[in-house]
C-alpha atoms as a PDB file:
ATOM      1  CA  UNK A   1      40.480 -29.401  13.656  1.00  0.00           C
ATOM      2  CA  UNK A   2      43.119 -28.531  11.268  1.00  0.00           C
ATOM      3  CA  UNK A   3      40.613 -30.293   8.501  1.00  0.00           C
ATOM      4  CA  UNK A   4      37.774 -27.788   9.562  1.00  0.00           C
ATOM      5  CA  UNK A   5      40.081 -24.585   9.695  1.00  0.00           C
ATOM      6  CA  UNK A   6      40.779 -25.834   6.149  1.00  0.00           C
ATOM      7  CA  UNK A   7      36.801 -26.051   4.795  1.00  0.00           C
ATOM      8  CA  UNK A   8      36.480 -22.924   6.513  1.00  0.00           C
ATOM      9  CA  UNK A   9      38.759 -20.833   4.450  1.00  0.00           C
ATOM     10  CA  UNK A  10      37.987 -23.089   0.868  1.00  0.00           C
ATOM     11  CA  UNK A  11      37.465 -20.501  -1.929  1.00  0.00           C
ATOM     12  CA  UNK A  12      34.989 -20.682  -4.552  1.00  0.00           C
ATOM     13  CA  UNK A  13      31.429 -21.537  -4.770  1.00  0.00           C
ATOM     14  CA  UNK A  14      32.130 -25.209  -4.782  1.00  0.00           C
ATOM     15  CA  UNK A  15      30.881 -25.969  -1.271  1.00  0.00           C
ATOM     16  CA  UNK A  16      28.026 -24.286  -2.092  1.00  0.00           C
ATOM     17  CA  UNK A  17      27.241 -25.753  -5.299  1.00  0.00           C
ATOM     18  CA  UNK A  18      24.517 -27.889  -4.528  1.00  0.00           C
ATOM     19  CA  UNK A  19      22.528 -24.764  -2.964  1.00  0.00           C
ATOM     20  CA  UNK A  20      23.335 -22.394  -5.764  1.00  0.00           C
ATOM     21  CA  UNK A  21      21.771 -25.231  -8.195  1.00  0.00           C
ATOM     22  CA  UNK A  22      18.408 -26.259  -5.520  1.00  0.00           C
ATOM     23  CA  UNK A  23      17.964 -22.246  -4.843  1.00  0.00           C
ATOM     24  CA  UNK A  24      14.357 -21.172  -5.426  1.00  0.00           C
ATOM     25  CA  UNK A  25      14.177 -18.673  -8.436  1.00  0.00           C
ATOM     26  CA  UNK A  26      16.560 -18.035 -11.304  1.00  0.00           C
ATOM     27  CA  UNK A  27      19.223 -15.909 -10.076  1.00  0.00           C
ATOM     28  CA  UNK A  28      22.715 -14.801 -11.389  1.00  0.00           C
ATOM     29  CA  UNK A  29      25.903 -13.826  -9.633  1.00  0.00           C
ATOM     30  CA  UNK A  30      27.112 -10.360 -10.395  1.00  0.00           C
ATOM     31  CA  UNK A  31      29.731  -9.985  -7.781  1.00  0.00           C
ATOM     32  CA  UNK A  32      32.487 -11.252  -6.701  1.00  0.00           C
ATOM     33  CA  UNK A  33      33.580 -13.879  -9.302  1.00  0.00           C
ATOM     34  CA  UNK A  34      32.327 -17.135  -7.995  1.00  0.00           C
ATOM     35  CA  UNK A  35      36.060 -18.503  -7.725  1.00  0.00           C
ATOM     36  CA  UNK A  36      36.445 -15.173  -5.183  1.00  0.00           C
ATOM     37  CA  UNK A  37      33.492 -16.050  -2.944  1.00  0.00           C
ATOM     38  CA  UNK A  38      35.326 -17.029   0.606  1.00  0.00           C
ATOM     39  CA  UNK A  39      32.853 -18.716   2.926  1.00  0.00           C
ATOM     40  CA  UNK A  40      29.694 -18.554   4.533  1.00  0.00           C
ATOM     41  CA  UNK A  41      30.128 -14.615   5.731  1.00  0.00           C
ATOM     42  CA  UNK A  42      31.022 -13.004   1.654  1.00  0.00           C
ATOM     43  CA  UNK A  43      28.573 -11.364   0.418  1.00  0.00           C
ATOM     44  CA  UNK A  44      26.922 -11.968  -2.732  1.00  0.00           C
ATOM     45  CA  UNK A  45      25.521  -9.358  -5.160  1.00  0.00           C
ATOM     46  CA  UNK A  46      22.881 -10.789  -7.036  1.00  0.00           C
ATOM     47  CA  UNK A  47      20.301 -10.572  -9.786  1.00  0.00           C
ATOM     48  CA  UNK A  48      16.883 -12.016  -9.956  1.00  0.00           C
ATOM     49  CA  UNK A  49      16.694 -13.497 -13.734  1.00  0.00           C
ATOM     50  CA  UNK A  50      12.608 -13.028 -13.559  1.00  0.00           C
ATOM     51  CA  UNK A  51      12.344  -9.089 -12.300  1.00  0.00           C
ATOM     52  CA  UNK A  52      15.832  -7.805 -12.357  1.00  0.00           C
ATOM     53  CA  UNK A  53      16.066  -6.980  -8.683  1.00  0.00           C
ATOM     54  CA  UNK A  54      19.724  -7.074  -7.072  1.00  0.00           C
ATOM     55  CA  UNK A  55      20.165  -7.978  -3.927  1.00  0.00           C
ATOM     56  CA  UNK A  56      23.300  -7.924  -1.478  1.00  0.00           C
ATOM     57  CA  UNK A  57      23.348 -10.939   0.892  1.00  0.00           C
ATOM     58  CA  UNK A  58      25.424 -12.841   2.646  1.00  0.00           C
ATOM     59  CA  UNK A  59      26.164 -16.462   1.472  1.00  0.00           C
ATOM     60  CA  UNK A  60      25.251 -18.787   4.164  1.00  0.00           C
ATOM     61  CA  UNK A  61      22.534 -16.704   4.984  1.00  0.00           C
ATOM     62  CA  UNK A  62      20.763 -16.228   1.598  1.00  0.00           C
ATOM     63  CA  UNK A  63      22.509 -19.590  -0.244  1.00  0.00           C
ATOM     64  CA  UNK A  64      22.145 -22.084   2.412  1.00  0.00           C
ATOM     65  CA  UNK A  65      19.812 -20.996   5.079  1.00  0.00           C
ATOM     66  CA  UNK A  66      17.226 -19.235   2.771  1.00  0.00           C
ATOM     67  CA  UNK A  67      17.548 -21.765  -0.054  1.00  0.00           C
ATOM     68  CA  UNK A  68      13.631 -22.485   0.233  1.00  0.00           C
ATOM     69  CA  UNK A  69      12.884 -18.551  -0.405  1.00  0.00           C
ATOM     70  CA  UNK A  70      13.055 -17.527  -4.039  1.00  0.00           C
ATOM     71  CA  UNK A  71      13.221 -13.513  -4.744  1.00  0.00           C
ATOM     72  CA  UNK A  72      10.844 -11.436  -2.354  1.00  0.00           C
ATOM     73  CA  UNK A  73      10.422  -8.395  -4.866  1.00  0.00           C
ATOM     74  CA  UNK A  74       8.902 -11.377  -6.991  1.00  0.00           C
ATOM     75  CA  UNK A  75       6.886 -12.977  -4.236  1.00  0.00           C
ATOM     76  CA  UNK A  76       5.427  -8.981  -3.293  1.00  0.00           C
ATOM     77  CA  UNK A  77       4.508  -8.462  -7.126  1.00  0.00           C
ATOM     78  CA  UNK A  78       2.655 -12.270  -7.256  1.00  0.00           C
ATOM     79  CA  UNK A  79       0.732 -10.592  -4.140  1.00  0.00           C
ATOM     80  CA  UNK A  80      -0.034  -7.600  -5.402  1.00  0.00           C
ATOM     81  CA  UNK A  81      -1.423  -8.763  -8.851  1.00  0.00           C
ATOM     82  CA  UNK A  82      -3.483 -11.243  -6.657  1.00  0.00           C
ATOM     83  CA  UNK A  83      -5.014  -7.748  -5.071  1.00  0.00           C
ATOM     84  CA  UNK A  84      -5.593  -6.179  -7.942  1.00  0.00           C
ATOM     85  CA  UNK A  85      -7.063  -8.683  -9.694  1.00  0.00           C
ATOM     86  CA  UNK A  86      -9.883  -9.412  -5.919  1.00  0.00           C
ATOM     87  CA  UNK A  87     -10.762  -6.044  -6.194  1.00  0.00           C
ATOM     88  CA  UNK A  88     -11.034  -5.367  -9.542  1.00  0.00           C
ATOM     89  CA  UNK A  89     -14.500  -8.062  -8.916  1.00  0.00           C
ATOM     90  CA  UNK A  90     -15.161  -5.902  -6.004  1.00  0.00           C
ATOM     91  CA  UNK A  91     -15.504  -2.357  -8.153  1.00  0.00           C
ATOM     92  CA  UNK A  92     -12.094  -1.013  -7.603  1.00  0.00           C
ATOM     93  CA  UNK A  93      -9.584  -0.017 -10.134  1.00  0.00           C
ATOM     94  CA  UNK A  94      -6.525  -0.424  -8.572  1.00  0.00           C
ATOM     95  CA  UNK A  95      -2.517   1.230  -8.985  1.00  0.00           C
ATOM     96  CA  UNK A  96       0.185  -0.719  -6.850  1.00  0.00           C
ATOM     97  CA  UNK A  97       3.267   1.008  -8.597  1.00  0.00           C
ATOM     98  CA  UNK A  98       4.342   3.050  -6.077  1.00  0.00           C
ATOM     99  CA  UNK A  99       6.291   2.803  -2.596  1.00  0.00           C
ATOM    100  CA  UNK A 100       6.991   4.093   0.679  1.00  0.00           C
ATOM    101  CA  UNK A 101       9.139   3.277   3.642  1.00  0.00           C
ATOM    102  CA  UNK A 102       9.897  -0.271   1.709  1.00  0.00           C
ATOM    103  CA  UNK A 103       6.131  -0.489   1.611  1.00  0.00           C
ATOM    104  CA  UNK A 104       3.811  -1.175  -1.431  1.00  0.00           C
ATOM    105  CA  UNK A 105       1.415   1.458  -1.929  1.00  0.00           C
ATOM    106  CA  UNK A 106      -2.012   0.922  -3.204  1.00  0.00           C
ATOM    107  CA  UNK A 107      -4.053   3.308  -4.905  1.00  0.00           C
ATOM    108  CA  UNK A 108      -7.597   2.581  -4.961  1.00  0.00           C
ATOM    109  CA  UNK A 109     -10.529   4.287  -7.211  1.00  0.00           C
ATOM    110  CA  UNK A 110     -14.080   3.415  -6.264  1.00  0.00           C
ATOM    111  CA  UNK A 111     -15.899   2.670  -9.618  1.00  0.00           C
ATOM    112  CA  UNK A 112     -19.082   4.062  -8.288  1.00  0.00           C
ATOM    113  CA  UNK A 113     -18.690   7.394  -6.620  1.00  0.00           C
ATOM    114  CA  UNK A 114     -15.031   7.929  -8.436  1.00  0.00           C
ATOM    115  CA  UNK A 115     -13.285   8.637  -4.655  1.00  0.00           C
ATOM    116  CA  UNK A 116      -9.679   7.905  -4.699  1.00  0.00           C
ATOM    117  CA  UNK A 117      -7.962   6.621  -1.502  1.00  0.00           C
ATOM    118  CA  UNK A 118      -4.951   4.571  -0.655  1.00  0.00           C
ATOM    119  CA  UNK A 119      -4.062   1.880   1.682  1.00  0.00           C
ATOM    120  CA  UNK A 120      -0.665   0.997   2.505  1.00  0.00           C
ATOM    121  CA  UNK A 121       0.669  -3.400   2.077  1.00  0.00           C
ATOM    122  CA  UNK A 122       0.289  -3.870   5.891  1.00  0.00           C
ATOM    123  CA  UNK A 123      -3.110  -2.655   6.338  1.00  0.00           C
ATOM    124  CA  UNK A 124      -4.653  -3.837   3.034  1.00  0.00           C
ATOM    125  CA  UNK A 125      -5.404  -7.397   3.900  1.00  0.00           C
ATOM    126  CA  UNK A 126      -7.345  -5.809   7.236  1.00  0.00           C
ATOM    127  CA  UNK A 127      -9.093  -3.670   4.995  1.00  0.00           C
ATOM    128  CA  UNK A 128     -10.197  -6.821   2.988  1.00  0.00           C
ATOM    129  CA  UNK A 129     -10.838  -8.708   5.467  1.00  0.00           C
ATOM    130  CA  UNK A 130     -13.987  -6.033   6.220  1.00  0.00           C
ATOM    131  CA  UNK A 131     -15.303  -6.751   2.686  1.00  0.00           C
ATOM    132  CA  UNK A 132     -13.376  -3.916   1.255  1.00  0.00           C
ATOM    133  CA  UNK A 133     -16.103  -1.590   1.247  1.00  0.00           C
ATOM    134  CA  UNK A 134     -15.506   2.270  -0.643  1.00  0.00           C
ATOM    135  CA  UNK A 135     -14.908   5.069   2.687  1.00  0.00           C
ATOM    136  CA  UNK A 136     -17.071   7.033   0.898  1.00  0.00           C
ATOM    137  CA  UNK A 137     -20.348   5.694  -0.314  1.00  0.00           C
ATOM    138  CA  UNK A 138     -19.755   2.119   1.141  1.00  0.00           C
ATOM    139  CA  UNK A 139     -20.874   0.545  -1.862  1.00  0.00           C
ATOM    140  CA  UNK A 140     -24.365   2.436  -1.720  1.00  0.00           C
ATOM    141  CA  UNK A 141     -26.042   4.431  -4.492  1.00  0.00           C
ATOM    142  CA  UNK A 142     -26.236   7.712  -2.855  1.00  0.00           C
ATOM    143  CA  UNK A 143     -27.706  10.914  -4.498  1.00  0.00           C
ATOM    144  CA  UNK A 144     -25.060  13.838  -5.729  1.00  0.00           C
ATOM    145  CA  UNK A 145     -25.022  15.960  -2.926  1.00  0.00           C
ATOM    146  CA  UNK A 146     -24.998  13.329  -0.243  1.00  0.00           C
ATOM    147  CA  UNK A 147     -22.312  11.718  -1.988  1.00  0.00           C
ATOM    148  CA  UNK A 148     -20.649  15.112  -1.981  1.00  0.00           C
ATOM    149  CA  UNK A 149     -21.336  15.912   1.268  1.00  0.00           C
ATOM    150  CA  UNK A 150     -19.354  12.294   2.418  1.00  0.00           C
ATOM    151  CA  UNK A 151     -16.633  13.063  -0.023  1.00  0.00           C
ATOM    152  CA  UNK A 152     -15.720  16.482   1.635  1.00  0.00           C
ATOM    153  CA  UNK A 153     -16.212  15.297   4.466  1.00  0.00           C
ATOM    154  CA  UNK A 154     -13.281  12.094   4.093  1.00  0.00           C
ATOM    155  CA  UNK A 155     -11.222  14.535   2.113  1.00  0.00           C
ATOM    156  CA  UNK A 156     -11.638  17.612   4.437  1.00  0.00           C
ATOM    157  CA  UNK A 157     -11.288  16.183   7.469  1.00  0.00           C
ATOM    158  CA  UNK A 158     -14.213  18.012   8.841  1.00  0.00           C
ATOM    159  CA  UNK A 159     -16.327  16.668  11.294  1.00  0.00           C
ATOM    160  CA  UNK A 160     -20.623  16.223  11.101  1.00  0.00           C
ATOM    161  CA  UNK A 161     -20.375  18.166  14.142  1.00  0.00           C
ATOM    162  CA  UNK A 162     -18.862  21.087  12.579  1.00  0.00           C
ATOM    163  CA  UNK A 163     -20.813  20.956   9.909  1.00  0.00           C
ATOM    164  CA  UNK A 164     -24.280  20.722  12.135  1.00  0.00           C
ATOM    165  CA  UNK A 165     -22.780  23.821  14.067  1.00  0.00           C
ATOM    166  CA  UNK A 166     -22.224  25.633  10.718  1.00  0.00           C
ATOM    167  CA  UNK A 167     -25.720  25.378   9.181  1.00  0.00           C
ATOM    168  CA  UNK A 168     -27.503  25.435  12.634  1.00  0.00           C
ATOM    169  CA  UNK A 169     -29.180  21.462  12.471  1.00  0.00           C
ATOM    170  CA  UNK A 170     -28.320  19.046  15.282  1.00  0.00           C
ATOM    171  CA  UNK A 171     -25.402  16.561  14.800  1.00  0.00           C
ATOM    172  CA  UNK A 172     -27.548  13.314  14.753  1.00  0.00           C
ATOM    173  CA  UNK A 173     -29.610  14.953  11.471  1.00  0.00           C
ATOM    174  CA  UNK A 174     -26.614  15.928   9.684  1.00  0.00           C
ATOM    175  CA  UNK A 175     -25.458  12.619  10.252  1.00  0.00           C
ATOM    176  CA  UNK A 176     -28.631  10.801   8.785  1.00  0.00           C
ATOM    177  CA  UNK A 177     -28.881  13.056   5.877  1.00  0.00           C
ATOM    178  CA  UNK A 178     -25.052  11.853   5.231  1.00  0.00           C
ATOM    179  CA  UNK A 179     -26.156   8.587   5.873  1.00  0.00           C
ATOM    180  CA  UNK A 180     -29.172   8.638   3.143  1.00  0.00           C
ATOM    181  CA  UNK A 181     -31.552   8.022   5.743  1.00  0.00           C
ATOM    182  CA  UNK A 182     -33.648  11.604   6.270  1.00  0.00           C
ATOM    183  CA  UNK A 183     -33.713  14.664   4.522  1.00  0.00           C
ATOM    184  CA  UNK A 184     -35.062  15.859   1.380  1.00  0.00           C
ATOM    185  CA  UNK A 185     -33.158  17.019  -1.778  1.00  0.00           C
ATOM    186  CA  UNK A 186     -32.913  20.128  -1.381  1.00  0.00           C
ATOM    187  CA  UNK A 187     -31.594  19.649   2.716  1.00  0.00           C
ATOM    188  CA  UNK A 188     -28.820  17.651   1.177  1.00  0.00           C
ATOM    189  CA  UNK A 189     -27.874  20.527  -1.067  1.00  0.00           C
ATOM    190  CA  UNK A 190     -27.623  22.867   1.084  1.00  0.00           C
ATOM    191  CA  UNK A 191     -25.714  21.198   3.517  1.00  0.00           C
ATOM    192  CA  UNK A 192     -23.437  20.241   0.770  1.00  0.00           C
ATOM    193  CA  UNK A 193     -22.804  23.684  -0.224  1.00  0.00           C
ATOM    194  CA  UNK A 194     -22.079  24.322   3.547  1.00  0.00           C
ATOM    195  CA  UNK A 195     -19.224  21.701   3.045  1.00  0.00           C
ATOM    196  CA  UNK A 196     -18.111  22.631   0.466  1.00  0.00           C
ATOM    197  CA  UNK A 197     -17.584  25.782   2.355  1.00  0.00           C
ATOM    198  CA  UNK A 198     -15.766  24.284   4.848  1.00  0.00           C
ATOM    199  CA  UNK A 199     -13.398  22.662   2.959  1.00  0.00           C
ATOM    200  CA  UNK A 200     -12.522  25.435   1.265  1.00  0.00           C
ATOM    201  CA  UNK A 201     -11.331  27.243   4.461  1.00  0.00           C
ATOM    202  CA  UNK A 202      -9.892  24.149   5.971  1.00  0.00           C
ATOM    203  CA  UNK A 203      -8.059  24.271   2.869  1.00  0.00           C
ATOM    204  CA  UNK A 204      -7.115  27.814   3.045  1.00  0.00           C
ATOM    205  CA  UNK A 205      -6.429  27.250   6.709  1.00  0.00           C
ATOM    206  CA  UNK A 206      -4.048  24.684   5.796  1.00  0.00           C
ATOM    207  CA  UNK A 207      -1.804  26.422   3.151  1.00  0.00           C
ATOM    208  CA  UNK A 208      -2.007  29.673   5.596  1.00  0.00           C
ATOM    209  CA  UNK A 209      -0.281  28.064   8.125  1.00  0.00           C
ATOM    210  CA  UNK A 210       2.427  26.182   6.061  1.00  0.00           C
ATOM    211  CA  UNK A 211       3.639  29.717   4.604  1.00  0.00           C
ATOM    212  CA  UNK A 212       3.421  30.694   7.924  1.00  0.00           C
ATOM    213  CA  UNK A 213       5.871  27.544   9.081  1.00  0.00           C
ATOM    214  CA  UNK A 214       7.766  27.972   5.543  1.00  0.00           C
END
């Protein structure tokens, strides 16, 4: 008894030695002093050699327990490059600097139609996993104002309905002229102009009611 009470309360990183040396990743001790550390509950501040990240954890936890797992800001930037690098082949220019809510966010530009989107870490492999096609033109060579008409549309948040109601078709032809399936030219222009429209007042909407709020 008296032998564990003593182990219990032995300063120093000592009895951890053998984990500090086997942890995964290149990591230095920033605080305490490594004579100060006091069993498995201290808490460590540390610095991953390979990013700079510093982490506060607590030494049986992190040392002992996690002494498989190297540094997770390093692990999440391995993943991301991995992304970027599967969708570059798939036509997408891709920016995973930023962050929200502790999660990566990744900003995506479709090569082909230039429409900008984002897609946050925890729904990006989902997204993937349905062959990462573009929200907008889905991969498809679409003409100008169809491909405006879809862009307004994803960016608006304005409905085919609405816009069938607006320039008096029915919703199932607005839908196949947005589709590229019926339609001519000059059809797809005007109904683009009649989005464009739209957005416009959604937009105005939209910053009306915010003042209105402010």
């Amino acid at each position: 008894m008296r032998e564990k009470k003593r182990k219990k309360h032995e300063r120093g990183l000592e009895p951890f030695k053998k984990y500090w040396e086997t942890k995964k990743g290149h990591w230095e001790l920033i605080y305490p002093d490594a004579s100060d550390v006091d069993g498995w509950q201290c808490w460590l501040t540390v610095r991953c050699l390979d990013c700079g990240r510093e982490y506060m954890r607590q030494t049986g936890t992190w040392l002992v327990k996690g002494n498989k797992h190297g540094c997770s800001n390093c692990a999440k930037t391995k993943a991301a490059n991995g992304y970027i690098k599967l969708l570059d082949g798939k036509g997408f220019d891709v920016d995973a600097s930023a962050t929200k809510n502790g999660l990566r966010i990744y900003k995506i530009k479709c090569r082909k139609c230039g429409s900008v989107f984002e897609k946050e870490s925890s729904n990006l492999m989902s997204w993937i996993k349905r062959n990462a096609r573009c929200r907008v033109c889905g991969g498809k060579d679409y003409s100008p104002s169809v491909l405006k008409i879809r862009k307004l549309h994803q960016e608006s948040g304005f409905t085919y309905l609405e816009l069938s109601q607006c320039a008096h078709y029915s919703p199932a032809f607005v839908r196949d002229v947005a589709c590229g399936h019926h339609g001519s030219d000059e059809t797809a222009k005007i109904l683009a102009d009649i989005a464009e429209e739209m957005a416009k007042e959604k937009e105005h909407e939209r910053n009306r009611t915010g003042l209105q709020h402010y």
